[in-house]
Every structure is written in structure tokens, then in C-alpha cells.
Protein backbone atom coordinates (compact mmCIF):
# COMPACT_ATOMS: atom_id res chain seq x y z
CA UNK A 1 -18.35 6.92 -19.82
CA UNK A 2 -17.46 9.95 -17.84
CA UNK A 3 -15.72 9.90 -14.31
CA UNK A 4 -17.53 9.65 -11.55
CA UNK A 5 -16.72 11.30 -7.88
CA UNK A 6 -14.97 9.25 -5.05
CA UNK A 7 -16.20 10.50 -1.72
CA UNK A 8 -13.40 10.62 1.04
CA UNK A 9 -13.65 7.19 2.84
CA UNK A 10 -12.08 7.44 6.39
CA UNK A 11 -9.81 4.53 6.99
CA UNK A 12 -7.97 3.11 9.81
CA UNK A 13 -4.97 4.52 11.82
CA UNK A 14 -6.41 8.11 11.03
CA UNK A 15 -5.77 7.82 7.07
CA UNK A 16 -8.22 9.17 4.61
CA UNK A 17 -8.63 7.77 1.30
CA UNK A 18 -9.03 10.54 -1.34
CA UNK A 19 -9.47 11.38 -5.19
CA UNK A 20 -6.02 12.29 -6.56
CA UNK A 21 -6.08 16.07 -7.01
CA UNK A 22 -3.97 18.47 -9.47
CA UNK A 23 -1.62 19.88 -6.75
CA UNK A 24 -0.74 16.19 -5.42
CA UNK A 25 2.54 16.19 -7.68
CA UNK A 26 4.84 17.72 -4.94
CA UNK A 27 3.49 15.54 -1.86
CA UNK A 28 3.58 12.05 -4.18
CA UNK A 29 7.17 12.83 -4.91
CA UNK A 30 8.35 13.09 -1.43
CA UNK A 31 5.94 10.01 -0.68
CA UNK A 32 7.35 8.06 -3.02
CA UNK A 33 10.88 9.49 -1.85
CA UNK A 34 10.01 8.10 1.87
CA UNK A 35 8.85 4.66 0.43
CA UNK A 36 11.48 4.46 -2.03
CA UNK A 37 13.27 1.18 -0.51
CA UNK A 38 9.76 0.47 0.84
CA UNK A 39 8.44 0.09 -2.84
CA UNK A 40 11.88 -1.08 -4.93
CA UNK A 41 11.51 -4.62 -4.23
CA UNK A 42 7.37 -4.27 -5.34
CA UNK A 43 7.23 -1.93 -8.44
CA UNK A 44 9.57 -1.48 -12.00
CA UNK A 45 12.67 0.03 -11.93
CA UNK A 46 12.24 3.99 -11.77
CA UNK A 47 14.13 6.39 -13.03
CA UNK A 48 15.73 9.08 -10.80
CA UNK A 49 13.27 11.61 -12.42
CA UNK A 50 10.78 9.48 -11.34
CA UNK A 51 10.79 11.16 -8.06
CA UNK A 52 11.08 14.39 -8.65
CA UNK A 53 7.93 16.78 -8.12
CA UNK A 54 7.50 17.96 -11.47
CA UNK A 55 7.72 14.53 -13.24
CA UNK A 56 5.14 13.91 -10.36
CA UNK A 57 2.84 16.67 -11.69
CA UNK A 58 2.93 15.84 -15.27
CA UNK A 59 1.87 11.95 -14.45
CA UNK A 60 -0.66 13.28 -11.93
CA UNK A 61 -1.92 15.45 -14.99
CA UNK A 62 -1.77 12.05 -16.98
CA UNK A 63 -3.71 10.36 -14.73
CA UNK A 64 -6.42 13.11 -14.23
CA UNK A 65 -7.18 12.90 -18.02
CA UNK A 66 -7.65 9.11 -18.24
CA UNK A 67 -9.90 10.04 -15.26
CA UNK A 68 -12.00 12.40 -17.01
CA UNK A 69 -12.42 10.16 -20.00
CA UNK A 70 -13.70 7.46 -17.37
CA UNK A 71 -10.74 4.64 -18.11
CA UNK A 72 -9.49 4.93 -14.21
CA UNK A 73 -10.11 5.85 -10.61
CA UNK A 74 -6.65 7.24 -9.26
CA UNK A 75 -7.26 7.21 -5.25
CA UNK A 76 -4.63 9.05 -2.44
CA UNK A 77 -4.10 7.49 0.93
CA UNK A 78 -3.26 10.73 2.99
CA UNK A 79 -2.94 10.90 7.12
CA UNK A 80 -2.15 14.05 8.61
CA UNK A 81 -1.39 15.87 5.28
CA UNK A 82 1.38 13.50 3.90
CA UNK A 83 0.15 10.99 1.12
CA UNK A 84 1.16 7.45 2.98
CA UNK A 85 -0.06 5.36 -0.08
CA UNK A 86 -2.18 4.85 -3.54
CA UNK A 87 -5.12 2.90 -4.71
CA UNK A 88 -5.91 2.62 -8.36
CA UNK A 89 -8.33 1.61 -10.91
CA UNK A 90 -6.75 1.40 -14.07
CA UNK A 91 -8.15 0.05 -17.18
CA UNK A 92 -11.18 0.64 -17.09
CA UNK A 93 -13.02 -1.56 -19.87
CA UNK A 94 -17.00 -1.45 -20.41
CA UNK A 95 -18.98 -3.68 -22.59
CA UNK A 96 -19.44 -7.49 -21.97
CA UNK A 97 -15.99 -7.21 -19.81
CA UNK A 98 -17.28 -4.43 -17.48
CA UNK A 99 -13.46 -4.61 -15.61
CA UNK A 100 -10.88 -2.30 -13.85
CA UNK A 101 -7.32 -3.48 -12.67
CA UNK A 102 -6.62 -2.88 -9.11
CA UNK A 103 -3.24 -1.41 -7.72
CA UNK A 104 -2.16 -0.11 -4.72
CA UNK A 105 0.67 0.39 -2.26
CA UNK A 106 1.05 1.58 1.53
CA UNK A 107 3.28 3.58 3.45
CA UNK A 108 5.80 1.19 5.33
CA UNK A 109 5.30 2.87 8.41
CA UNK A 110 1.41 1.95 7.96
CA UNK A 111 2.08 -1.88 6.72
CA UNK A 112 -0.21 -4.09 8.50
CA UNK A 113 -2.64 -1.67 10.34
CA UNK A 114 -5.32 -2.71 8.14
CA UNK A 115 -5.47 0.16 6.06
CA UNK A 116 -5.31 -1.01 2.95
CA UNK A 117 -7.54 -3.36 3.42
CA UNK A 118 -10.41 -0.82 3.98
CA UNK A 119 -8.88 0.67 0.88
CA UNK A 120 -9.21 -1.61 -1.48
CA UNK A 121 -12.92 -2.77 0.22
CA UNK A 122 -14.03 1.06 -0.40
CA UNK A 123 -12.23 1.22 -4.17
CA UNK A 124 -14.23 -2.34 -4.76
CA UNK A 125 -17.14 -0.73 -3.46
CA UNK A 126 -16.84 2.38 -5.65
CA UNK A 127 -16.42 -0.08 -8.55
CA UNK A 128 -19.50 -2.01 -8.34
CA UNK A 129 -21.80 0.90 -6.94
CA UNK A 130 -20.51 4.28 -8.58
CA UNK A 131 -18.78 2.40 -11.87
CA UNK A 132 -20.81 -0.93 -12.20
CA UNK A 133 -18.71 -2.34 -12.66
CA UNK A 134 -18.96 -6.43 -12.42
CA UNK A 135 -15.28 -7.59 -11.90
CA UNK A 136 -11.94 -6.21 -10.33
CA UNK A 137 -8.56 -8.07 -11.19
CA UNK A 138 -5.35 -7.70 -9.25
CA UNK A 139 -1.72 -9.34 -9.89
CA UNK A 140 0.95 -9.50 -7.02
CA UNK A 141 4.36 -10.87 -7.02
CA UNK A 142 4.35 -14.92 -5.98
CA UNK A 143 6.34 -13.93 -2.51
CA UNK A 144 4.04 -10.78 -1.95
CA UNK A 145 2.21 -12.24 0.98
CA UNK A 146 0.91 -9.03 2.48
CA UNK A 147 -0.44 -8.23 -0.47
CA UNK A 148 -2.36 -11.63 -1.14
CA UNK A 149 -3.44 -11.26 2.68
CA UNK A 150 -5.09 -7.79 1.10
CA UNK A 151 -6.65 -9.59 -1.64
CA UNK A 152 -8.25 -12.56 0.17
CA UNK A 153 -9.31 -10.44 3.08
CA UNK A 154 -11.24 -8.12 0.39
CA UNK A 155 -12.99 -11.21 -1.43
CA UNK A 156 -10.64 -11.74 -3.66
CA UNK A 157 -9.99 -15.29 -5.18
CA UNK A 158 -6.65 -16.36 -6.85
CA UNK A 159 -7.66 -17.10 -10.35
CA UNK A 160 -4.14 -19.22 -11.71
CA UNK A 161 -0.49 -17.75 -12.39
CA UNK A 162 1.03 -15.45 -15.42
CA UNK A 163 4.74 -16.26 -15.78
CA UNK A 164 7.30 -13.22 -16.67
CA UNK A 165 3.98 -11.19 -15.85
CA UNK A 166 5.47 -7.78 -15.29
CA UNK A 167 8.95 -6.24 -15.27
CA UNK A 168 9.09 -5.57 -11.95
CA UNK A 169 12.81 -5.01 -9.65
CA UNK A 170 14.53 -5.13 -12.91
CA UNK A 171 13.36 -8.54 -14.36
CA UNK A 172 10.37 -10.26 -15.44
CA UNK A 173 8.27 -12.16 -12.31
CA UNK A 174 5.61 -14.18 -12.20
CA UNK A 175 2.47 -13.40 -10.81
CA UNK A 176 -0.41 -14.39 -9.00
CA UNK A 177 -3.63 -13.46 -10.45
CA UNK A 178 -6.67 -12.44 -8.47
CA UNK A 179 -10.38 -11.78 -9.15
CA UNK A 180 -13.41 -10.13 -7.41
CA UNK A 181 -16.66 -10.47 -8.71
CA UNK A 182 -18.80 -7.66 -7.67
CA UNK A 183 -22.23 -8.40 -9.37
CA UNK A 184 -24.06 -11.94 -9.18
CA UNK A 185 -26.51 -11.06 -12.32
């Protein structure tokens, strides 16, 4: 299925949540520069190139093309011309699954403003209403209680536990799995 167009949701503390765009490399590098000890505890191990704006470009070009072919919904939080976070669907699967994984992280200086709440209640909106899409998933660290605040806040329900889920801070963690169903038929 082709992609479909996000339109700019307006979230709160004066952040607006975006499509990712083909110039974004440079600003996501010093974003995730800012966040870096923000985010280390929360994502995999990155390399040092990781952050750089040209390895930033060529994943934002990455991204763009699983876009296109309709497999994920790559979102930018931005406020005042500086990305301050992301929002992802990834994984996009049709068919009798009908499914996209949710990710998504926030700017520390923006943690617990309730923006990414609204972000993730506009991304689940997209899903259902732009995608149909009938079910999101999401997976957060045991110990990530902002994050499961996020999830249960959005409708999400904690559907059981993955052990050595993901490689994430260097070794494999569990994880708590969510689910929100977005269509009752």
C-alpha cells in the first residue's frame, strides 16, 4: 500500500508533530546529540557515527523509502525549529494482521508535559483512520514507567512480558508488551 500524508498535529508546550522530511538529517543529529544521556539508558548502544549529520541523512533517506513503499510512518516532534523528539510506525504489516509497531522518544527538557502523550494519541489516530489499521503494539523496558504512563494514558493495555526482548544499554532486557486495538469489527 502506498504512504499516506500525516497532517501537522499541534501538541502541547508549543511542539508540533510532523512528517519526517529529507533535510531533517542535520537537526536529528544535534537532537539526538542533546538527548544523548537522555536516551542511553532507553535505546541500543550507538555508535559514535550514529550522531553525526550525514549518517543522520542517509537513515532519514532509509526511512523515507520504507515510507513510500507504505511499511512505516516516521513522525518529528519539533518546537521552535529544533526536533525535541520522534514518533514512529514501523512495521507496517497488512493482511489478517493489519499492525504497526509504535516507538517514540521525547526531549528531556519536555519529559512529562504531556506531549507525548498527544503524540502517540494523534500517531494511533493516523493508524486507524489514514492506515486502517486495526492494532498498534508497543514494548518498553520493565523500569520504563514514563513510558508505560504513555501507553496506558493512550489506551494501551499490557498484553504479558518478552524476556531478553531487545538489546538495549548494551544487554538484552526484558520487556513489557503493550497493545491498542483501534477497530471493534
Amino acid at each position: 500500500m502506498p504512504a499516506t500524508t500525516f497532517l501537522p498535529a499541534v501538541l502541547p508546550a508549543g511542539v508540533t508533530l510532523r512528517p519526517l522530511r529529507h533535510d531533517d538529517g542535520p537537526a536529528l543529529a544535534a537532537a539526538y546529540t542533546r538527548n544523548r544521556a537522555h536516551l542511553e539508558p532507553w535505546e541500543p548502544v550507538r555508535p559514535p557515527a550514529f550522531y553525526d549529520a550525514e549518517r543522520q541523512a542517509d537513515l532519514v533517506a532509509t526511512e523515507l523509502g520504507a515510507h513510500e513503499a507504505g511499511r512505516s510512518v516516521p513522525l518529528i516532534l519539533e518546537r521552535a525549529g529544533a526536533i525535541v523528539g520522534r514518533v514512529n510506525l514501523s512495521d507496517v504489516v497488512r493482511g489478517a494482521f493489519c499492525n504497526a509497531h509504535l516507538g517514540y522518544w521525547v526531549d528531556g527538557a519536555l519529559a512529562g508535559r504531556g506531549v507525548m502523550t498527544a503524540a502517540v494519541e494523534a500517531a494511533c489516530a493516523h493508524a486507524r483512520d489514514d492506515l486502517g489499521l486495526h492494532r498498534v503494539q508497543a514494548a518498553t523496558l520493565l523500569h520504563n514507567a514514563a513510558s508505560q504512563t504513555v501507553l496506558a494514558r493512550t489506551g494501551f493495555d499490557r498484553i504479558g512480558t518478552a524476556p531478553s526482548y531487545l538489546r538495549i544499554a548494551g544487554r538484552w532486557q526484558d520487556h513489557a508488551l503493550f497493545q491498542r486495538i483501534l477497530h471493534d469489527d
